[in-house]
Protein backbone atom coordinates (compact mmCIF):
# COMPACT_ATOMS: atom_id res chain seq x y z
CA UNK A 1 87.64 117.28 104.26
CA UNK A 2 89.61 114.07 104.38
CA UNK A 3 91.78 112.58 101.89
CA UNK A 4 94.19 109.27 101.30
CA UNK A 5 97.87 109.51 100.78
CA UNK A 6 98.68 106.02 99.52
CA UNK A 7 101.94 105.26 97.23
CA UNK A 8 103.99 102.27 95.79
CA UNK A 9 100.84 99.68 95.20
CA UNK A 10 103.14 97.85 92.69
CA UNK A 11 100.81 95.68 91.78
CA UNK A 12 100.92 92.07 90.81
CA UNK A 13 104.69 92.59 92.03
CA UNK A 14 105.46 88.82 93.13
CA UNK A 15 106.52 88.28 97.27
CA UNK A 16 110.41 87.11 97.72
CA UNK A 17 112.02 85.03 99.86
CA UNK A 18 109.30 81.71 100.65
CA UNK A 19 109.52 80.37 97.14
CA UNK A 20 112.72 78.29 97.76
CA UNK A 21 110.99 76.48 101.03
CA UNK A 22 109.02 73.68 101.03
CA UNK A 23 105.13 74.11 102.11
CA UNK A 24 106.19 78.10 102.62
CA UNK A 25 102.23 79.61 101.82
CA UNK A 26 103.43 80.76 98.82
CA UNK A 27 99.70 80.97 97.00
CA UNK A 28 98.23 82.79 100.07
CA UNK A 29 100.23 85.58 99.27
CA UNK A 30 101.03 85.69 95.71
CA UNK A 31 98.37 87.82 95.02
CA UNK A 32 99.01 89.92 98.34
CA UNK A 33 99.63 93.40 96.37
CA UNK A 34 95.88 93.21 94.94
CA UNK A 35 94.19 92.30 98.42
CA UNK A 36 95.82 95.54 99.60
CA UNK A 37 94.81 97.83 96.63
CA UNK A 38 91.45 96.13 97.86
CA UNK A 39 91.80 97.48 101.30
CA UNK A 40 92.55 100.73 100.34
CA UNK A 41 89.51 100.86 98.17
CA UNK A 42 87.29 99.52 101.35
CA UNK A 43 89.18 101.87 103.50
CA UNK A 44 88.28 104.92 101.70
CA UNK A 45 84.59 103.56 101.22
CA UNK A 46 83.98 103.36 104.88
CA UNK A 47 86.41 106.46 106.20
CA UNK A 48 84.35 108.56 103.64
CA UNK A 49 86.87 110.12 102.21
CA UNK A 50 86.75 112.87 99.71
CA UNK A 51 89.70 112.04 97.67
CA UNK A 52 92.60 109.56 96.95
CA UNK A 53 95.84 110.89 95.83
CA UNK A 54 98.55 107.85 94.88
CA UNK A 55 101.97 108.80 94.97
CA UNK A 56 103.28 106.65 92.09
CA UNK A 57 104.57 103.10 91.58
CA UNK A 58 100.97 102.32 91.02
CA UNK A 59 102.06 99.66 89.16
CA UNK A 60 105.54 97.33 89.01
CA UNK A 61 106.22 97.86 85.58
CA UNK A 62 104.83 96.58 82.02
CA UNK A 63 102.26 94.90 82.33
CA UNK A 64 102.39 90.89 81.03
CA UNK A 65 98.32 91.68 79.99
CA UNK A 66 95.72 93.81 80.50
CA UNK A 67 94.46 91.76 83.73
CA UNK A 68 96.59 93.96 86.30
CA UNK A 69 94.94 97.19 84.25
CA UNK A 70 91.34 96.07 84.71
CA UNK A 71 92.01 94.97 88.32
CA UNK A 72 92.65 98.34 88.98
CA UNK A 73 89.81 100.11 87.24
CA UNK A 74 87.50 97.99 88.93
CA UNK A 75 88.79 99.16 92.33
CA UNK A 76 88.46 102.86 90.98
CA UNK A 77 85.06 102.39 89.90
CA UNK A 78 83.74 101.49 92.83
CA UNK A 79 85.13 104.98 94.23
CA UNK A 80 83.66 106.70 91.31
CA UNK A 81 80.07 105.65 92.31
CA UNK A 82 80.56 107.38 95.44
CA UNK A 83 82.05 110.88 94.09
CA UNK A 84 85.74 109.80 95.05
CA UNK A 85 88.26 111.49 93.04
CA UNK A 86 91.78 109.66 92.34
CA UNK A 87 94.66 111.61 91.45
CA UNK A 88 97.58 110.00 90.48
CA UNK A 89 101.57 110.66 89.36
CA UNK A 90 103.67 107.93 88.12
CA UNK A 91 107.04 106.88 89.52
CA UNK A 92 109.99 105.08 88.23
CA UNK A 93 108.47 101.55 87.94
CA UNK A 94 105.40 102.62 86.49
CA UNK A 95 107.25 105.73 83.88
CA UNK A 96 104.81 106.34 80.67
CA UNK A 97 107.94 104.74 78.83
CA UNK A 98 107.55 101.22 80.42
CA UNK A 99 104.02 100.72 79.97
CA UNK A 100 103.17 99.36 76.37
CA UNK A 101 99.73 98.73 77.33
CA UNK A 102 96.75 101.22 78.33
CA UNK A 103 92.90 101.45 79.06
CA UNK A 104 90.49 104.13 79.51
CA UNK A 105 90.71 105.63 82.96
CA UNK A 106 87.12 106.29 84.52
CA UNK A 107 85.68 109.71 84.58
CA UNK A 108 86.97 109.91 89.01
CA UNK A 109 90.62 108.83 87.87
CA UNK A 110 93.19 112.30 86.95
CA UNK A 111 96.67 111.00 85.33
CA UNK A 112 99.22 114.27 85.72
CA UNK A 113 101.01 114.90 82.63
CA UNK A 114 104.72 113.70 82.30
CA UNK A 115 105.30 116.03 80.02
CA UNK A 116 105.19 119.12 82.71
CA UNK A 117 104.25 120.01 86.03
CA UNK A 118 99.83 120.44 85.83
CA UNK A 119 97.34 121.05 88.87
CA UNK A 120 94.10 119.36 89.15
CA UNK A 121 91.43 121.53 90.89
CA UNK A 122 88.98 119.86 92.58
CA UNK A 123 86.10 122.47 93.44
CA UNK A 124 83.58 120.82 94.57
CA UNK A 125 85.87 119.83 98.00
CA UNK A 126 88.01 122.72 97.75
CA UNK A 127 91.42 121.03 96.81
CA UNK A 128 94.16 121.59 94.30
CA UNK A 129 96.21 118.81 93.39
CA UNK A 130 100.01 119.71 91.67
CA UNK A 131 102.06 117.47 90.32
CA UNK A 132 104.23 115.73 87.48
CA UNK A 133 104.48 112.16 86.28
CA UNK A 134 107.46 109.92 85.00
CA UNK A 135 108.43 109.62 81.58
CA UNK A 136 111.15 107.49 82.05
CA UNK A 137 111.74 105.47 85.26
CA UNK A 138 115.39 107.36 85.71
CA UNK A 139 114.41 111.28 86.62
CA UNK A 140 117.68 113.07 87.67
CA UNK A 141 116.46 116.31 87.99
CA UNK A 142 114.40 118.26 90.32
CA UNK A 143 110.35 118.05 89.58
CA UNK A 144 109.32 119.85 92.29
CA UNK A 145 111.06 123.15 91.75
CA UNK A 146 108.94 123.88 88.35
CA UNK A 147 105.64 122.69 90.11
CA UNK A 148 103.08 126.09 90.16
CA UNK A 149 102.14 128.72 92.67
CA UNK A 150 99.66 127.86 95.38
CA UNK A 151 95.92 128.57 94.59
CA UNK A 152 94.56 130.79 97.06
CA UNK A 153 91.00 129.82 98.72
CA UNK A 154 92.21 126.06 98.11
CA UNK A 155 93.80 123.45 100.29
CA UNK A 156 97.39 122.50 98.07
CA UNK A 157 98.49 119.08 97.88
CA UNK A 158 101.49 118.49 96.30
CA UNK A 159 102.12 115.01 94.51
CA UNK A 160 105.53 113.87 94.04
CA UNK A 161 107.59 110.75 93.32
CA UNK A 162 110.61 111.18 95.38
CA UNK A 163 114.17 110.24 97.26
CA UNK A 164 114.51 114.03 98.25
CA UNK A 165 118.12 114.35 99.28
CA UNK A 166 118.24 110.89 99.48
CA UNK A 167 117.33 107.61 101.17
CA UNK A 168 119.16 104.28 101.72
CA UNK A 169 117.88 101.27 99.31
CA UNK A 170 116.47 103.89 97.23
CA UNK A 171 117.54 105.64 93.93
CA UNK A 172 117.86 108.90 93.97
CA UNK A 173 115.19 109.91 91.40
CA UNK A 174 113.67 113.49 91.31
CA UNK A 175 116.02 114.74 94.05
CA UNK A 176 114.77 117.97 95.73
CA UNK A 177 115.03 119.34 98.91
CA UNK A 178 112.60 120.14 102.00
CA UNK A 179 113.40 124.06 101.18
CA UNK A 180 112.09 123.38 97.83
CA UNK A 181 109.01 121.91 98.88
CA UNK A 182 108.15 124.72 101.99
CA UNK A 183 108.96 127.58 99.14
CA UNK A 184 106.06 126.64 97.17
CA UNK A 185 103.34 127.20 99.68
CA UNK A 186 101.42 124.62 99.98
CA UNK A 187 99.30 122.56 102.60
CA UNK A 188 100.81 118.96 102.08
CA UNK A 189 103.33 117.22 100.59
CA UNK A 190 102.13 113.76 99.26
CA UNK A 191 105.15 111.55 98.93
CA UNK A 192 106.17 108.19 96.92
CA UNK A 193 108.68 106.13 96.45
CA UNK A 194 110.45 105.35 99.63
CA UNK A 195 108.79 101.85 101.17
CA UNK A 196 109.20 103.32 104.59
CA UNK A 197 106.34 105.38 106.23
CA UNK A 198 108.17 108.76 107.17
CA UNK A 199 106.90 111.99 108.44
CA UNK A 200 109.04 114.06 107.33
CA UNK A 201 107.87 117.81 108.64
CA UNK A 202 105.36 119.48 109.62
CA UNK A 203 105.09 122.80 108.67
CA UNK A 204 104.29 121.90 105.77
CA UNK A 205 103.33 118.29 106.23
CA UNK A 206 105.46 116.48 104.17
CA UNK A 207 104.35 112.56 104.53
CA UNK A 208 105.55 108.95 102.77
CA UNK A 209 102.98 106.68 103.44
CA UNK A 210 105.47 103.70 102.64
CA UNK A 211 104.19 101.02 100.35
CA UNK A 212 100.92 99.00 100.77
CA UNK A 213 102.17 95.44 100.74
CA UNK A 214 105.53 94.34 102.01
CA UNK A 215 107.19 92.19 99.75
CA UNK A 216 110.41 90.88 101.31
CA UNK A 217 112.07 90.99 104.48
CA UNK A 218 113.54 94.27 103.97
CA UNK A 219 109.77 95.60 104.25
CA UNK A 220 109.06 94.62 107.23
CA UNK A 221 106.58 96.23 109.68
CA UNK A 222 102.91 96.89 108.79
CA UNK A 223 102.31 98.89 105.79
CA UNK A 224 99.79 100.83 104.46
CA UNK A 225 98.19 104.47 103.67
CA UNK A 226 97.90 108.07 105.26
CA UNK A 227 94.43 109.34 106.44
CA UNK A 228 94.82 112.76 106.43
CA UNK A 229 91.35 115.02 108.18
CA UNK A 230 91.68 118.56 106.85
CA UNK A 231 89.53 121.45 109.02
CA UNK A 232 89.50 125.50 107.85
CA UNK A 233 92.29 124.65 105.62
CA UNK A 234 94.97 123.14 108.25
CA UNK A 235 95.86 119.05 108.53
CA UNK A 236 94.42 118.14 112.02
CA UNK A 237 94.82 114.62 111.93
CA UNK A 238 97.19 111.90 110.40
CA UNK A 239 96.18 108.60 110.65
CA UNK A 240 98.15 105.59 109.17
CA UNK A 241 95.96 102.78 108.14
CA UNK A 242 97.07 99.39 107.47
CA UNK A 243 96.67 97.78 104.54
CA UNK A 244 98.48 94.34 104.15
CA UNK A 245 97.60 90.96 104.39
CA UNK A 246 100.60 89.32 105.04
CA UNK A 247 103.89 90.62 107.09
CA UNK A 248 107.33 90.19 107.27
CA UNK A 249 109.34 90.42 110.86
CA UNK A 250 112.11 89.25 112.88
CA UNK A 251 112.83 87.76 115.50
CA UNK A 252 115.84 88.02 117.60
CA UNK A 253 117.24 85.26 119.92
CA UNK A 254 120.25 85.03 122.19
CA UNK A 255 121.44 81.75 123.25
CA UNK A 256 123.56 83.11 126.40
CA UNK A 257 120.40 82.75 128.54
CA UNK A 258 118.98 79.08 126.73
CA UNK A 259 121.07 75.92 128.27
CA UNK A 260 119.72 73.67 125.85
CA UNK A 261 117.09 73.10 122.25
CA UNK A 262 113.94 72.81 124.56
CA UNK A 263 114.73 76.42 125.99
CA UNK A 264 115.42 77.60 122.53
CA UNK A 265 112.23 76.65 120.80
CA UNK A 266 110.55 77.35 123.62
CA UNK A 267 111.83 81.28 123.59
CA UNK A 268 111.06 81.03 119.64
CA UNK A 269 107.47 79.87 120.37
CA UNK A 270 107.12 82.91 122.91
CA UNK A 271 108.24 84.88 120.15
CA UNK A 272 106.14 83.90 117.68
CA UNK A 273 103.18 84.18 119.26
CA UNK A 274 103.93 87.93 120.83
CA UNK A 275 104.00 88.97 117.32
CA UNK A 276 101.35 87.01 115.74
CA UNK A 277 99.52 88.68 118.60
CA UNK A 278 100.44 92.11 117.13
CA UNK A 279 99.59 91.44 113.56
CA UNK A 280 95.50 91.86 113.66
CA UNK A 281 95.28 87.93 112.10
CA UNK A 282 97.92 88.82 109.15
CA UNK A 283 99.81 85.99 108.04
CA UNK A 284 103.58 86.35 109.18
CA UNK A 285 106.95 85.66 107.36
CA UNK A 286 109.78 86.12 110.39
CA UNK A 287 113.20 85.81 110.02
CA UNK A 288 114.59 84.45 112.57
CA UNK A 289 118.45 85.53 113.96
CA UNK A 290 120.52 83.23 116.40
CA UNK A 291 123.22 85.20 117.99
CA UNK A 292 125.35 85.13 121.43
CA UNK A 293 127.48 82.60 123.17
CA UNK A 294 126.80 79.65 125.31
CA UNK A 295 126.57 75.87 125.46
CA UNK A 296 123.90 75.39 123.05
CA UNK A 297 126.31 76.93 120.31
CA UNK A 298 127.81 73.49 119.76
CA UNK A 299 124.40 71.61 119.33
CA UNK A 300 124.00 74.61 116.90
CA UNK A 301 126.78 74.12 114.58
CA UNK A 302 126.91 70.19 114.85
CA UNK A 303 122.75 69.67 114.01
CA UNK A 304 122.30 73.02 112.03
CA UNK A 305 119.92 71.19 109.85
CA UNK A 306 118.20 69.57 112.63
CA UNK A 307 117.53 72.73 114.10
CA UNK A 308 116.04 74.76 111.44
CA UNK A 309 113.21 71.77 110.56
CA UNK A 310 112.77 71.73 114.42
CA UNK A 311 111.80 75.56 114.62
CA UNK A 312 110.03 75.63 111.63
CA UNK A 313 108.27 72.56 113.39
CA UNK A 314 107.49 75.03 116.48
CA UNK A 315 106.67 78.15 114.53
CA UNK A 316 103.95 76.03 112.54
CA UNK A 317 102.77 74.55 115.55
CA UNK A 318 102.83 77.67 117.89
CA UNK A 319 100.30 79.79 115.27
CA UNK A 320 98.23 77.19 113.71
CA UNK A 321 100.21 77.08 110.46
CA UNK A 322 99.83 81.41 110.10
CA UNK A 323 103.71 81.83 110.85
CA UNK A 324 106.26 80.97 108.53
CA UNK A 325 109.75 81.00 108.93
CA UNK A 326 111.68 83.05 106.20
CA UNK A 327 115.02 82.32 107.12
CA UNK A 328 117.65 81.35 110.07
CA UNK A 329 120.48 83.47 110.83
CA UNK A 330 122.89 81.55 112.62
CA UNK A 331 125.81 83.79 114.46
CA UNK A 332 126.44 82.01 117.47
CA UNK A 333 130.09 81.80 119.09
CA UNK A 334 131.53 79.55 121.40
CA UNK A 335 131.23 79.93 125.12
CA UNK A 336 135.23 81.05 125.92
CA UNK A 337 136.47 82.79 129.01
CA UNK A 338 138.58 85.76 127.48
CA UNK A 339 139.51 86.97 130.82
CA UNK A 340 141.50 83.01 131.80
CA UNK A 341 142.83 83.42 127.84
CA UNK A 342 144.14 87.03 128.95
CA UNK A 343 146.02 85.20 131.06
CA UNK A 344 148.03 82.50 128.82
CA UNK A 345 151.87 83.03 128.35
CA UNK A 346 151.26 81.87 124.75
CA UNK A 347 150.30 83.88 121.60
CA UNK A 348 145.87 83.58 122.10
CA UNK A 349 146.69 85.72 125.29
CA UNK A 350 149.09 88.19 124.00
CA UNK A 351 146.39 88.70 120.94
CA UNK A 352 143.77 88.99 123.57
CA UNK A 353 146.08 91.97 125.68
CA UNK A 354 146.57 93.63 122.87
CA UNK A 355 143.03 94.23 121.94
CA UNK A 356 142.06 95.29 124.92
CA UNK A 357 145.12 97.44 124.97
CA UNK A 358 143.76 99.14 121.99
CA UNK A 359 140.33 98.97 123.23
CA UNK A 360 141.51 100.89 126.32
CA UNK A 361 143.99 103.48 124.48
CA UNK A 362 142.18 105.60 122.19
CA UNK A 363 145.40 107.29 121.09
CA UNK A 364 147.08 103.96 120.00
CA UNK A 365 143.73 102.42 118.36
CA UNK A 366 143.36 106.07 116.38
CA UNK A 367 147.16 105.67 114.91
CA UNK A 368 146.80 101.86 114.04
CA UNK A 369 143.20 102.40 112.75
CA UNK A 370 143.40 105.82 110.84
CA UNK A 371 144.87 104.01 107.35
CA UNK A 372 142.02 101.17 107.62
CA UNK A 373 139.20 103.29 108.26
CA UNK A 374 140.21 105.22 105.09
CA UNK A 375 140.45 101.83 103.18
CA UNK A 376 137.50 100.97 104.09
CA UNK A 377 135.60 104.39 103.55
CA UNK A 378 136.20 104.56 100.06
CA UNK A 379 134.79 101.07 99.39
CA UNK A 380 131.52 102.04 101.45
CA UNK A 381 128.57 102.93 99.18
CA UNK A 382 128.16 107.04 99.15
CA UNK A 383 125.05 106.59 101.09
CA UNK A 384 127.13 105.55 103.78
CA UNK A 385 129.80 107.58 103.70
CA UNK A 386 127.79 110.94 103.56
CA UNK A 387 124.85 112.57 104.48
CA UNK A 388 122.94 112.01 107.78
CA UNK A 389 122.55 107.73 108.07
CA UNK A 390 126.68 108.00 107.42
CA UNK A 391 128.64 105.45 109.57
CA UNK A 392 130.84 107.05 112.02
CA UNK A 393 133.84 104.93 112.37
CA UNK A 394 136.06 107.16 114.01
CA UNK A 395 133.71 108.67 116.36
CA UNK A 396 134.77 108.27 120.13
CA UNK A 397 134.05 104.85 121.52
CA UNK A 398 132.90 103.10 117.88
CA UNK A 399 136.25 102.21 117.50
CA UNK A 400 135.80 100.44 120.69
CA UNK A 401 132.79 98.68 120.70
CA UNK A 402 133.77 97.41 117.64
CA UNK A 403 137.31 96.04 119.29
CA UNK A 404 134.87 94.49 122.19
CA UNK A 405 132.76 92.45 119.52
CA UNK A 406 135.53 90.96 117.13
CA UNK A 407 137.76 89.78 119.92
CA UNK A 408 135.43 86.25 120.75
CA UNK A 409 135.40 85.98 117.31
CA UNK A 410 138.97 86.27 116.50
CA UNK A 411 139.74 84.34 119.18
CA UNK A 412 137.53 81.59 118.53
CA UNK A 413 138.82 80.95 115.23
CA UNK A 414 142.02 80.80 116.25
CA UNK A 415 141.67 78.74 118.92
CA UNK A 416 139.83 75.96 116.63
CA UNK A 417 136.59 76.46 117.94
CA UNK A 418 133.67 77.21 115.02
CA UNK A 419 131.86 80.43 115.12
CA UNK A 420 128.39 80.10 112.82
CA UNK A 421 127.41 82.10 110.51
């Protein structure tokens, strides 16, 4: 038995960030969300699969007409002709409460109740499905803990619209916790609502298949769906597939190693190309981010203007108009020699001993840093103050590092030189 794991379609939901820029390909990818529900539908046709299950955010929210509704019972259709089931929850964009408008589902489509946890058994492949829609896009409580038992004799997919104990850029709707989910017994845990493919365990699987279509830069990366090959009951293969048509990446340059422009575009051409080369003919959006110190920081922040329309110019050029630049991050500094500075009998070198001092003592930086760091914790969001993706500022050596990377920048400001950013 095989089955798709696929979550947060949100379709018709529009693509940010190329609007603003002149000849961006801003109609090749407005309807980018729909050529990926597309995808999925040939994907399942030609994997064979024996069911669909979609994790939620199937949709983006109301719907302006029924267009976006009919779009997607045509896709379901077609898997109904071939004996595909669809099972479905919805998630906090596409809650029963948001959606003013409806149509008849086909006869392959199953829509779990909001109302309480149900379980879809699916005979004729062996395959019960558990689960428990939205009613309103904000669910506070724990789902999963009133989902029911197991069915013995059948493979147990769980379907659930999720954060679990949390996830950065994510609300934390129908928290729960991986003990939760292993205490009900069953086979697989089919995840939504978090953008980022994650494998979360194993035993059980517990999977987000991350959305289908990225549609900013802060979904970058390919996305797609899970193939999941069931034998005797047991997951023996996870596949992700992808599914967009257009991607979103960055790329990183650093201008300590690039004398002059020529080198520059020259290292963003490289670039451009070595990931157009990785994106199986996809359309890219990259951001691109300037950082370091050297000479070409002052052609930088004199022509900044110049610049950008010049590797724009390059990105175009270097992938046949199939690249587009999203944005330049500019965070160059000033080619200084710290260690001559050091050595000044004037207030830029006493600054610059003094940092290092700190850098060096961890018993002095601890005493002058212990009443900022608690400043600064209680302005940082929770998510980043607790829990395991929690910034450790007074861990040994962060403290540091962090010393090592301010003091060009201080420096340079004071000094009169311009720092870009």
């Amino acid at each position: 038995m095989r089955f798709i794991h696929v979550s947060d379609l949100h379709l018709d939901s529009p693509l940010r960030g190329l609007s603003r820029y002149e000849g961006a390909p801003v109609d090749d990818v407005r309807g980018a969300t729909r050529r990926a529900f597309e995808n999925l539908v040939t994907a399942a046709l030609r994997e064979r699969v024996d069911l669909v299950v979609i994790g939620g955010d199937l949709y983006d929210g109301d719907w302006p007409d029924h267009n976006t509704g009919l779009f997607f019972v045509k896709g379901v259709t077609q898997l109904a002709e071939e004996g595909i089931p669809v099972v479905i929850v919805r998630g906090n964009h596409d809650a029963a409460s948001k959606l003013t408008k409806s149509l008849r589902l086909p006869r392959n489509v199953y829509l779990l109740s909001d109302a309480k946890a149900e379980t879809v058994v699916l005979d004729q492949i062996g395959v019960a499905v558990h689960g428990q829609s939205f009613f309103t896009p904000a669910v506070l409580n724990d789902l999963a803990s009133a989902y029911p038992a197991s069915i013995p004799d059948c493979f147990n997919i769980g379907l659930l619209h999720t954060s679990l104990n949390g996830r950065p850029g994510h609300d934390n709707y129908a928290p729960t916790t991986l003990s939760v989910l292993q205490g009900k017994g069953y086979d697989y845990w089919a995840l939504g609502h978090v953008h980022a493919a994650e494998i979360v365990s194993r035993q059980p699987w517990v999977v987000y298949p991350g959305n289908t279509q990225g549609r900013h830069i802060r979904e970058s990366g390919a996305k797609g769906c899970s193939l999941i090959s069931v034998e005797n009951g047991t997951v023996r293969d996870h596949q992700a597939i992808a599914l967009d048509v257009m991607r979103w990446e960055t790329l990183s340059l650093d201008i300590s190693a690039l004398p002059d422009l020529d080198a520059l575009l020259d290292a963003a051409t490289a670039g451009v190309r070595s990931r157009l080369s990785q994106a199986d003919g996809r359309a890219l959006a990259i951001r691109v981010r300037i950082a370091g110190s050297g000479p070409l920081h002052r052609t930088l922040a004199i022509q900044p203007e110049t610049v950008e329309q010049q590797l724009r110019g390059a990105a175009i050029e270097a992938s046949n108009a199939q690249v587009w630049i999203e944005k330049i991050e500019l965070t160059t500094r000033p080619q200084l020699n710290l260690d001559r500075i050091a050595e000044r009998d004037d207030p830029l070198g006493l600054l610059v001993r003094e940092l290092r001092g700190l850098a060096a003592d961890a018993g002095a930086r601890a005493s002058v840093a212990e009443e900022a760091i608690r400043d600064l914790r209680q302005k940082l969001p929770v998510e980043l103050r607790e829990g395991p993706h929690a910034l450790l500022l007074d861990a040994p050596g962060v403290l540091a590092e962090l010393l090592c990377e301010v003091e060009a920048e201080v420096i340079a400001r004071l000094s009169g030189e311009k720092t870009i950013s």
